[in-house]
PDB file of N, CA and C in Angstrom:
ATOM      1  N   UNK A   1    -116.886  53.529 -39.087  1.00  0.00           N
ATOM      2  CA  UNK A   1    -115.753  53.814 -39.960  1.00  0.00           C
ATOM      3  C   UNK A   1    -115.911  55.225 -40.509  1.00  0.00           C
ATOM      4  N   UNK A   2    -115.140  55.786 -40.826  1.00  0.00           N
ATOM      5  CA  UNK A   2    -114.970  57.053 -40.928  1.00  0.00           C
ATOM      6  C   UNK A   2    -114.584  57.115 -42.547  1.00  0.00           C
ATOM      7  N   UNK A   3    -115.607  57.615 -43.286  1.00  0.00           N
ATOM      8  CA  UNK A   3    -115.629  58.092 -44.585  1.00  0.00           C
ATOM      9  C   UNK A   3    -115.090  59.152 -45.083  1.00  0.00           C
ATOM     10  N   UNK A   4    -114.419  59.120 -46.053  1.00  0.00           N
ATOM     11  CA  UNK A   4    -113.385  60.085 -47.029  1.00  0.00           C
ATOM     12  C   UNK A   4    -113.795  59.816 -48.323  1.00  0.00           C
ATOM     13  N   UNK A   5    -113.895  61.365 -48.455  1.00  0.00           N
ATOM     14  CA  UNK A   5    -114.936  61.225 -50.588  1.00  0.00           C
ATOM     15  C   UNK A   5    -113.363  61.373 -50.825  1.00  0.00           C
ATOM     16  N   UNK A   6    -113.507  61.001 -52.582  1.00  0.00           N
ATOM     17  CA  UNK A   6    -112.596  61.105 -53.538  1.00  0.00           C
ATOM     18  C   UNK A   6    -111.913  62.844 -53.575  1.00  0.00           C
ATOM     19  N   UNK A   7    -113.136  63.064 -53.443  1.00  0.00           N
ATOM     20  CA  UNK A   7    -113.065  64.772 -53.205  1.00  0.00           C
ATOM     21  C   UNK A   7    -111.832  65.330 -52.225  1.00  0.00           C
ATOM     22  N   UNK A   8    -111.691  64.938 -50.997  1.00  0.00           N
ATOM     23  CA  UNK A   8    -111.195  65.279 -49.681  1.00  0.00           C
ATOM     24  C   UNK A   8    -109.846  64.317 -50.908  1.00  0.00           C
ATOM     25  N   UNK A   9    -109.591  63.571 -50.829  1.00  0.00           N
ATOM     26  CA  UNK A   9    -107.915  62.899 -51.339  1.00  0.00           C
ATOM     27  C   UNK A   9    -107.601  63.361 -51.968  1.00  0.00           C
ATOM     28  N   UNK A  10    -108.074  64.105 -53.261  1.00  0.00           N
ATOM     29  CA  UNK A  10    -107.561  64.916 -54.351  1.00  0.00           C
ATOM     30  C   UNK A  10    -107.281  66.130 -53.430  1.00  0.00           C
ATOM     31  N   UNK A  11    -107.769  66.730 -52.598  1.00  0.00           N
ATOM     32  CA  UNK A  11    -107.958  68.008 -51.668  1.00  0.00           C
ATOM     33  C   UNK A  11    -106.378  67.761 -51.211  1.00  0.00           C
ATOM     34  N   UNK A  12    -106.287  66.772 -50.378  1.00  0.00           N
ATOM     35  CA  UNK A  12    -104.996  66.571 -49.520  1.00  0.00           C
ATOM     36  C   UNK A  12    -103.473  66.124 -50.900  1.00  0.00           C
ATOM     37  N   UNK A  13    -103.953  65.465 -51.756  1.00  0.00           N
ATOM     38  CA  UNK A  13    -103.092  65.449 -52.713  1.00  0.00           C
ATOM     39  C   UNK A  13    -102.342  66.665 -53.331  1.00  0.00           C
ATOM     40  N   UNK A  14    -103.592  67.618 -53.586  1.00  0.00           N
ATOM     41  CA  UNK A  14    -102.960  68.898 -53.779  1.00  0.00           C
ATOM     42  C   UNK A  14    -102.241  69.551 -53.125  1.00  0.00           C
ATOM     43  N   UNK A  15    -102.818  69.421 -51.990  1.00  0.00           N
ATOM     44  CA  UNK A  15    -102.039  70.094 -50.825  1.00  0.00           C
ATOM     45  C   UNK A  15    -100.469  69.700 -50.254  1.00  0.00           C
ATOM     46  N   UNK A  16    -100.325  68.292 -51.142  1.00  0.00           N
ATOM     47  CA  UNK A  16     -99.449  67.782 -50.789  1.00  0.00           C
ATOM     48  C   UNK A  16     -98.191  67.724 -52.152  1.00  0.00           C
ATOM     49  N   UNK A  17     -99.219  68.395 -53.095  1.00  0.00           N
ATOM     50  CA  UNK A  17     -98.510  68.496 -54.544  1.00  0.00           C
ATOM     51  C   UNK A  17     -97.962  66.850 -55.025  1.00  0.00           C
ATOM     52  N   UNK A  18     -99.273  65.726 -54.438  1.00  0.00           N
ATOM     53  CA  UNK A  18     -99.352  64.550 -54.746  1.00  0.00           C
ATOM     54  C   UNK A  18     -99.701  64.523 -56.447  1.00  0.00           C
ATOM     55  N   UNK A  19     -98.900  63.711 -57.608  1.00  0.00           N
ATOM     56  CA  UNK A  19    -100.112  63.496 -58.700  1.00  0.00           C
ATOM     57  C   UNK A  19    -101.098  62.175 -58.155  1.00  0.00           C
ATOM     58  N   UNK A  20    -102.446  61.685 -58.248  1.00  0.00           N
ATOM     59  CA  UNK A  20    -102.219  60.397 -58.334  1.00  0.00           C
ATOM     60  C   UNK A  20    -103.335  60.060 -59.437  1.00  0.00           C
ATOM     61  N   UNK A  21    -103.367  59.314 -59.814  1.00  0.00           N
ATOM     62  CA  UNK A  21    -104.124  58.457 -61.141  1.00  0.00           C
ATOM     63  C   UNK A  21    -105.554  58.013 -60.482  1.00  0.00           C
ATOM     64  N   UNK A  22    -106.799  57.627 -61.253  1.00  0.00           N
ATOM     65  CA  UNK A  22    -107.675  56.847 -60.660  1.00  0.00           C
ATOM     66  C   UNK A  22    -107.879  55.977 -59.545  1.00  0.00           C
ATOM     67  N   UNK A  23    -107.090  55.059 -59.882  1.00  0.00           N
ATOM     68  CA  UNK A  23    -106.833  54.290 -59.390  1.00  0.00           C
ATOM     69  C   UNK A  23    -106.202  54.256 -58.391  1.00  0.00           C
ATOM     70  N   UNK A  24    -105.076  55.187 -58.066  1.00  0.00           N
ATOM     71  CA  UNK A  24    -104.659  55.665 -56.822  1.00  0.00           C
ATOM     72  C   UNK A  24    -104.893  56.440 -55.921  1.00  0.00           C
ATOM     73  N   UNK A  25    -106.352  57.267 -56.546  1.00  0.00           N
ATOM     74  CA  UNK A  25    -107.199  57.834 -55.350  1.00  0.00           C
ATOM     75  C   UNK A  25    -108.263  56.811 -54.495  1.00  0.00           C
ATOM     76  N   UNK A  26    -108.213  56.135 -55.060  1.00  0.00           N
ATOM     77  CA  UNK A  26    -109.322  54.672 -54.721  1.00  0.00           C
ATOM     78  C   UNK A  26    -108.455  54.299 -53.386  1.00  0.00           C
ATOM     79  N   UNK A  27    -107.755  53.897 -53.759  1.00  0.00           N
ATOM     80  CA  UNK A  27    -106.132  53.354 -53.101  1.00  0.00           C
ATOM     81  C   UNK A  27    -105.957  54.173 -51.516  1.00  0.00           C
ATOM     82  N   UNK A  28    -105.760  55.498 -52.002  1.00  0.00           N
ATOM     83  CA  UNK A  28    -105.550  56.237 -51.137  1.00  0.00           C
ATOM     84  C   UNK A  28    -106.802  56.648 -50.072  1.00  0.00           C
ATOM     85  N   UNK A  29    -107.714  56.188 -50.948  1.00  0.00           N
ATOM     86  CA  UNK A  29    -108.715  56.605 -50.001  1.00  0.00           C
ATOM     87  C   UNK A  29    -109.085  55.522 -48.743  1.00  0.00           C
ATOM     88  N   UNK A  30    -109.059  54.601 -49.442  1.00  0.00           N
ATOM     89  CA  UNK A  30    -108.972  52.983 -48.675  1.00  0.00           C
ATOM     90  C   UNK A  30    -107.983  53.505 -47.117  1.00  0.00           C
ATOM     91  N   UNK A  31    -106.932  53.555 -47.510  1.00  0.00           N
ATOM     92  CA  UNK A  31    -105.893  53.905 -46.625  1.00  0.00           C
ATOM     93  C   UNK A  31    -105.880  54.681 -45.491  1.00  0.00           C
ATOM     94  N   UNK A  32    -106.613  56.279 -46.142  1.00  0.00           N
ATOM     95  CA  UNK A  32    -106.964  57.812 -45.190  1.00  0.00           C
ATOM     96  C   UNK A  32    -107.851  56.466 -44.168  1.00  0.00           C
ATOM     97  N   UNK A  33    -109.298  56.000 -44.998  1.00  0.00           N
ATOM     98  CA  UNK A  33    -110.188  55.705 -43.876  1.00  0.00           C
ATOM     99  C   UNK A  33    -109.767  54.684 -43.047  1.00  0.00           C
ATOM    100  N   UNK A  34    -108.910  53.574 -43.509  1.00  0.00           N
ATOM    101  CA  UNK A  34    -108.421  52.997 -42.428  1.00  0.00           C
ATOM    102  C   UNK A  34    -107.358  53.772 -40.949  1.00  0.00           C
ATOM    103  N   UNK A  35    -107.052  54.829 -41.551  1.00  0.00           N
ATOM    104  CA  UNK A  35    -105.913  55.610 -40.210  1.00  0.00           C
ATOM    105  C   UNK A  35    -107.331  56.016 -39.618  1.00  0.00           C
ATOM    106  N   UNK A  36    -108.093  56.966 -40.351  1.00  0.00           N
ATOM    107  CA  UNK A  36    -109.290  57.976 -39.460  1.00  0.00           C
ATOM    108  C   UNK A  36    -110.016  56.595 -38.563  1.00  0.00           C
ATOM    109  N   UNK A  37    -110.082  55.839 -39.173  1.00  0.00           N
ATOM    110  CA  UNK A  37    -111.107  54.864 -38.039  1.00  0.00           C
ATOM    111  C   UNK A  37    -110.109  54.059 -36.934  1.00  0.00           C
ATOM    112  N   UNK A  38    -109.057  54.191 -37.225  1.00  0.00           N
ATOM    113  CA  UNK A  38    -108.207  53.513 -36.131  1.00  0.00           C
ATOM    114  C   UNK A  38    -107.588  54.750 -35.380  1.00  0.00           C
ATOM    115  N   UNK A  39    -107.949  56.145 -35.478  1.00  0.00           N
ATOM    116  CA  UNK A  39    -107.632  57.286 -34.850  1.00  0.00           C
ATOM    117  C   UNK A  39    -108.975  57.347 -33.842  1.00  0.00           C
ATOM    118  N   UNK A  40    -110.195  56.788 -34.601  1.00  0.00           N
ATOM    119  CA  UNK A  40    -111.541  57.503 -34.111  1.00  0.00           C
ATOM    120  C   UNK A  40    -111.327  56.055 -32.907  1.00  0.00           C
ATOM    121  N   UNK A  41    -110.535  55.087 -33.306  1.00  0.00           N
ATOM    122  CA  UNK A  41    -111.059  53.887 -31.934  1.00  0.00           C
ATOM    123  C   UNK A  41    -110.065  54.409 -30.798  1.00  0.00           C
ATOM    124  N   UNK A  42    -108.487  54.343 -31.521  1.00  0.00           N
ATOM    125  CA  UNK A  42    -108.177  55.473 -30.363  1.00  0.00           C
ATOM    126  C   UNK A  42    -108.452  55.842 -29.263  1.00  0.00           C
ATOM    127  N   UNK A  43    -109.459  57.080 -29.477  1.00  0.00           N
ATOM    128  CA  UNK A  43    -109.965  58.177 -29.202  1.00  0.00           C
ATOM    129  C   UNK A  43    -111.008  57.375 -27.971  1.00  0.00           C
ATOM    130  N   UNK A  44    -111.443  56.490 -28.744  1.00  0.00           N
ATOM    131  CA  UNK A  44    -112.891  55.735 -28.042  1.00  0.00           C
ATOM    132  C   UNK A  44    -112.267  55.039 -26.667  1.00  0.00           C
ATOM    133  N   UNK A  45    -111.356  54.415 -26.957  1.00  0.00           N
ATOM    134  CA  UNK A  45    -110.373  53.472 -25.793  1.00  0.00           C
ATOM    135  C   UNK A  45    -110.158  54.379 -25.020  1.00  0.00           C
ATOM    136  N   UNK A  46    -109.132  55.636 -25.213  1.00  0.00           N
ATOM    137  CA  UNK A  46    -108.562  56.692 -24.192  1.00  0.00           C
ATOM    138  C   UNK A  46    -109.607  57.093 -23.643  1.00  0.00           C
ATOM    139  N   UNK A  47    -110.958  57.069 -23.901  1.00  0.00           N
ATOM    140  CA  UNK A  47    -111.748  58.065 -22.718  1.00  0.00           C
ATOM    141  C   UNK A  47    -111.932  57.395 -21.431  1.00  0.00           C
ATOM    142  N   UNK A  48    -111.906  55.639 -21.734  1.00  0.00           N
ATOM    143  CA  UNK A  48    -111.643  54.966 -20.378  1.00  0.00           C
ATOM    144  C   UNK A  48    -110.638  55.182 -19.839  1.00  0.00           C
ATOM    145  N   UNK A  49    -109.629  55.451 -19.789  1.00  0.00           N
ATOM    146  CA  UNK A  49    -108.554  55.349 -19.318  1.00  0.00           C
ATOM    147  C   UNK A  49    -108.488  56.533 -18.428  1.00  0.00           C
ATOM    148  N   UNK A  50    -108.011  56.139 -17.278  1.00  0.00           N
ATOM    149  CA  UNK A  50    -107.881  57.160 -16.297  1.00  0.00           C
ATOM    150  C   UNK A  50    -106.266  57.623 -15.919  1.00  0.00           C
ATOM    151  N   UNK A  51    -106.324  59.142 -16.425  1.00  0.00           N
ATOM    152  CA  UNK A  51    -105.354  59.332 -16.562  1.00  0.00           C
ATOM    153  C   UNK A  51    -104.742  60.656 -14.937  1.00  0.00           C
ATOM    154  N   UNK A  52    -104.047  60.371 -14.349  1.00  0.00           N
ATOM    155  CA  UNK A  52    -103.356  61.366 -13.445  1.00  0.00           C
ATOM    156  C   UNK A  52    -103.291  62.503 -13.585  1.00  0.00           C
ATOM    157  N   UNK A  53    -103.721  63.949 -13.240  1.00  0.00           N
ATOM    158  CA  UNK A  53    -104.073  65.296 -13.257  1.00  0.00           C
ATOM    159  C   UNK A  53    -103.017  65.605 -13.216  1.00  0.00           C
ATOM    160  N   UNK A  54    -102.035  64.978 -12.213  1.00  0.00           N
ATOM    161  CA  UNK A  54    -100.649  66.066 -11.697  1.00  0.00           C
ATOM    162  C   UNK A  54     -99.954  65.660 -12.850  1.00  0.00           C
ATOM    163  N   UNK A  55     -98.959  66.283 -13.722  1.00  0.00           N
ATOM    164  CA  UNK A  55     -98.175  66.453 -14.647  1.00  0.00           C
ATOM    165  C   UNK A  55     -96.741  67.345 -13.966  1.00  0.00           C
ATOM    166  N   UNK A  56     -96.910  68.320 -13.991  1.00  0.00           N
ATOM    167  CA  UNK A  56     -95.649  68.928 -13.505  1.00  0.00           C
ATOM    168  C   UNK A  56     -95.899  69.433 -12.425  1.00  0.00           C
ATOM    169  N   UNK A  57     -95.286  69.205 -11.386  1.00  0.00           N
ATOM    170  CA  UNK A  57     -95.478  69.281  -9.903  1.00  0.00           C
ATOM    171  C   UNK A  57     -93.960  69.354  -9.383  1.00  0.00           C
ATOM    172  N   UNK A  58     -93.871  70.665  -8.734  1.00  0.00           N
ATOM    173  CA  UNK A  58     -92.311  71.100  -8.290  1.00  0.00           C
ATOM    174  C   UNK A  58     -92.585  70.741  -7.177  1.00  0.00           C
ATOM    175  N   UNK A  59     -91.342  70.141  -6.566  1.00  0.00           N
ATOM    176  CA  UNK A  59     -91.321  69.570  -5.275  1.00  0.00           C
ATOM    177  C   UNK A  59     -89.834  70.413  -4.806  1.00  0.00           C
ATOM    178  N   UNK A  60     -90.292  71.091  -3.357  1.00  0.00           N
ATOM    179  CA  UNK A  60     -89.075  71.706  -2.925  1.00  0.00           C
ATOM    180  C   UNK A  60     -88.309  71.506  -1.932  1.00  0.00           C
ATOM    181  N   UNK A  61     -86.992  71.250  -1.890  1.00  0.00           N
ATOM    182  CA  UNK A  61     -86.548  70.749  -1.139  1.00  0.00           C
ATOM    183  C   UNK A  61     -85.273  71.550  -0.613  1.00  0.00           C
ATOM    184  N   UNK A  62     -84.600  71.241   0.461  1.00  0.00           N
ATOM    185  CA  UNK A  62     -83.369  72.065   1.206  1.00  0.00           C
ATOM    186  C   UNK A  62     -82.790  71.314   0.669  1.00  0.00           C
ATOM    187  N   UNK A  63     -81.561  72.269   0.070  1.00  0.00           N
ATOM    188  CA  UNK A  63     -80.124  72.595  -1.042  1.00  0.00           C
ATOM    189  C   UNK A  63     -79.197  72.146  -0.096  1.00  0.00           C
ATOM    190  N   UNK A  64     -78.397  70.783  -0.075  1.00  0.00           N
ATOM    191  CA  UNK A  64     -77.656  70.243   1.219  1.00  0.00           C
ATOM    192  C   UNK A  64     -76.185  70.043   0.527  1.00  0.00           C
ATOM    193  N   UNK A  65     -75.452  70.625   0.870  1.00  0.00           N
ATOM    194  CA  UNK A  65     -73.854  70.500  -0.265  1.00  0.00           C
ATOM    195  C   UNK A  65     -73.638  69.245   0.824  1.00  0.00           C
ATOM    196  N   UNK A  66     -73.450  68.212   0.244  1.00  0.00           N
ATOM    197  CA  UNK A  66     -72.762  67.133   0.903  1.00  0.00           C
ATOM    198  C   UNK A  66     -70.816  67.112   0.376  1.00  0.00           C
ATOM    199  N   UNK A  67     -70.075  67.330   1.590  1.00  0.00           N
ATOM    200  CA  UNK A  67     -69.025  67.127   0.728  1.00  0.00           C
ATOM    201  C   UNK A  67     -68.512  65.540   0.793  1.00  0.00           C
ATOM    202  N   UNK A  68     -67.738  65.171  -0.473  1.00  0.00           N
ATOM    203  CA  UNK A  68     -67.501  63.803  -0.694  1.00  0.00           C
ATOM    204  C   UNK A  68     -65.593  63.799   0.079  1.00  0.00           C
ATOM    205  N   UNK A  69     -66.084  62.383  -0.312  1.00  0.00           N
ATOM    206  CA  UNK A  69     -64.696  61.593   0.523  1.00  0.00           C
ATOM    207  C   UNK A  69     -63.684  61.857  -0.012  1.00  0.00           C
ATOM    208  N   UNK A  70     -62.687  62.659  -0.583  1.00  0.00           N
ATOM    209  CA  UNK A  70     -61.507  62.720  -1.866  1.00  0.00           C
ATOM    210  C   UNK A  70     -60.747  61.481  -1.482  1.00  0.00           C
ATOM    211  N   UNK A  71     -60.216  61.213  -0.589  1.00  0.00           N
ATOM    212  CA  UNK A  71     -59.901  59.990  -0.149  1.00  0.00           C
ATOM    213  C   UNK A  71     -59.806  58.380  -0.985  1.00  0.00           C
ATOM    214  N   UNK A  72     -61.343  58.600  -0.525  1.00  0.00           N
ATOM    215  CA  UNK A  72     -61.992  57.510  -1.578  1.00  0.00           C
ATOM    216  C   UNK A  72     -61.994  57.477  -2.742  1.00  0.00           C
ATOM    217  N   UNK A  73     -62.339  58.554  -3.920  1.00  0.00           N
ATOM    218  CA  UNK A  73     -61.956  58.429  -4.768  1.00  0.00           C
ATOM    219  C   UNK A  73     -60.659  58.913  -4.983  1.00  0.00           C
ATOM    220  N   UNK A  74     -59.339  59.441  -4.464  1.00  0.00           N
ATOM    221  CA  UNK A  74     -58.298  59.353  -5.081  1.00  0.00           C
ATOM    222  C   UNK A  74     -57.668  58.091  -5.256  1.00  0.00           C
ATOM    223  N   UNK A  75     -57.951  57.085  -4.363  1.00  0.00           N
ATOM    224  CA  UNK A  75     -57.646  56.056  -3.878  1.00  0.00           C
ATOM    225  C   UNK A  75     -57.926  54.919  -4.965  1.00  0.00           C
ATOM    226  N   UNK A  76     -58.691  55.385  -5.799  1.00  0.00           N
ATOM    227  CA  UNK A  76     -59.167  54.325  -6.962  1.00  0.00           C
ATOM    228  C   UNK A  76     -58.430  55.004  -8.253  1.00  0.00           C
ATOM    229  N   UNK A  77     -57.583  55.859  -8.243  1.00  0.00           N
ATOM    230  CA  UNK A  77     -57.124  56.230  -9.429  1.00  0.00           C
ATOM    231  C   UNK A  77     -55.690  55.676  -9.502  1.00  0.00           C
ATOM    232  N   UNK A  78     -55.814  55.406 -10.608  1.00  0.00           N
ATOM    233  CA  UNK A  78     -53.965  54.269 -10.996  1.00  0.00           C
ATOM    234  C   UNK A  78     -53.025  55.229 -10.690  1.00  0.00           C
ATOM    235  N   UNK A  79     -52.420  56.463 -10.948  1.00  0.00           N
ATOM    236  CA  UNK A  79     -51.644  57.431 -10.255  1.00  0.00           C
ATOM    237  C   UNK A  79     -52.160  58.610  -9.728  1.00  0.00           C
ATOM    238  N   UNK A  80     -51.485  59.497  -8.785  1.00  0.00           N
ATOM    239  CA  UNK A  80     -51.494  60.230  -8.035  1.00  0.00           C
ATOM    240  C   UNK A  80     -50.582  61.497  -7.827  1.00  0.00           C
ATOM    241  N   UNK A  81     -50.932  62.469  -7.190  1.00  0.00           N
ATOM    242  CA  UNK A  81     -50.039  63.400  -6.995  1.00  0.00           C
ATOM    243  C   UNK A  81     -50.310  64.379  -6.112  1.00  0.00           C
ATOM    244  N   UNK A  82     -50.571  63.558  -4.837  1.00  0.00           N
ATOM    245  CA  UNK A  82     -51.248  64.796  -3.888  1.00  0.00           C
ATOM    246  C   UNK A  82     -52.547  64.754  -3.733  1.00  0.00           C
ATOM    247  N   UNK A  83     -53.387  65.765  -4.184  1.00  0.00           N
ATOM    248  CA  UNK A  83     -54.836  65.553  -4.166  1.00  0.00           C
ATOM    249  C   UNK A  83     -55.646  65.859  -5.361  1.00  0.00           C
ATOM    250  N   UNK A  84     -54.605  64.942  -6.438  1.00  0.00           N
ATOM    251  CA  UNK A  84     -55.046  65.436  -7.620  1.00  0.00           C
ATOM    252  C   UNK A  84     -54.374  63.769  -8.604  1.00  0.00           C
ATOM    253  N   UNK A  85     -55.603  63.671 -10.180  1.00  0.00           N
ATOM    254  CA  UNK A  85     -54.794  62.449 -10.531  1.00  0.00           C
ATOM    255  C   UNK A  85     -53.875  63.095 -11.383  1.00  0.00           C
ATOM    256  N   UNK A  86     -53.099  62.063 -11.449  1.00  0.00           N
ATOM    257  CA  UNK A  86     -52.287  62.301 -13.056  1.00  0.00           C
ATOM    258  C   UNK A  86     -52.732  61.572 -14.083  1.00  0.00           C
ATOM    259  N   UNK A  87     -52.702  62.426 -15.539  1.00  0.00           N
ATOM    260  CA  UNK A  87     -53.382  61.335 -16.516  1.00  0.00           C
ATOM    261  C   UNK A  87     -52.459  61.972 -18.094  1.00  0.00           C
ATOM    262  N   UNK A  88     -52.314  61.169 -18.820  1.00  0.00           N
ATOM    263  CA  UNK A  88     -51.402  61.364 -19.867  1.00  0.00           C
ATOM    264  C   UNK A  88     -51.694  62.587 -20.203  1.00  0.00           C
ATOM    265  N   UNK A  89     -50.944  63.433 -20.939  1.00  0.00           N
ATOM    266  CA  UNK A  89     -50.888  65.078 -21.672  1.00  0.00           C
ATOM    267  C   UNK A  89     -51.482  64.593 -22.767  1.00  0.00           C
ATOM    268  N   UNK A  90     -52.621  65.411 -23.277  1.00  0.00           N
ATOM    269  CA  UNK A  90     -52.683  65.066 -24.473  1.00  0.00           C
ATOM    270  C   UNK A  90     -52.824  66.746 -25.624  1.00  0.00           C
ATOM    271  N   UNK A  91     -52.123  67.955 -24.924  1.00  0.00           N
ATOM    272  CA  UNK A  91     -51.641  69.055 -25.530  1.00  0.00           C
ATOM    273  C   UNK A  91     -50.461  69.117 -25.661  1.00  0.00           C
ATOM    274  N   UNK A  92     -49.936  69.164 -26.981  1.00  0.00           N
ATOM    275  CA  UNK A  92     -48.620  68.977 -27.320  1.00  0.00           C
ATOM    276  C   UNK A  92     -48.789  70.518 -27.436  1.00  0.00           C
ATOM    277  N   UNK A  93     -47.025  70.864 -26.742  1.00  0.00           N
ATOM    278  CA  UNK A  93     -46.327  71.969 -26.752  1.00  0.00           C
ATOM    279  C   UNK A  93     -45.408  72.219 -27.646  1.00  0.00           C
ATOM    280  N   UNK A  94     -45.271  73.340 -28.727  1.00  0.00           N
ATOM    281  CA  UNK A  94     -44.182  73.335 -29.205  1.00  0.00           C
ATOM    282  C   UNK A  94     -43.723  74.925 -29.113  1.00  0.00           C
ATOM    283  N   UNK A  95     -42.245  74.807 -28.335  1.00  0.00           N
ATOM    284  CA  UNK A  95     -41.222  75.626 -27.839  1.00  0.00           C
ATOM    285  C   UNK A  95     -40.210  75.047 -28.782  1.00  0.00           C
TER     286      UNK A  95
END
């Protein structure tokens, strides 16, 4: 377990422009050492763990413009007009 003086909480209190009372450095200290020792097991677990080297790895490939079916999708749109949809105006003009 990982020990924290009264010293170090008042330290971080300040730093944090914490007030706290007696009793709430006790408190607080309880607390710091429970995170630091569940940081320090953490730490202990991850070194087993085998972790994969490659991270960012560009893979390159030929740029292929596939052109699509217009067909097909005009064909699924509720109206039409050629090779294009129609869909309500929603810029009002005023002339």
């Amino acid at each position: 377990m990982a020990l924290i003086t009264q010293e170090e909480v008042l330290k971080i209190a300040r730093m944090a422009h914490i007030d706290l009372n007696e009793h709430e450095v006790k408190e607080m200290q309880k607390h710091l050492e429970a995170v630091l020792s569940y940081a320090a097991r953490v730490q202990e677990i991850a070194k087993d763990v085998d972790e994969v080297q490659i991270k960012n790895c560009n893979v390159e490939r030929e740029d292929i413009a596939v052109r699509p079916d217009a067909e097909k999708i005009l064909a699924q749109a509720p109206e039409r007009e050629g090779d294009y949809f129609v869909v309500p105006a929603i810029i009002e003009t005023t002339q």
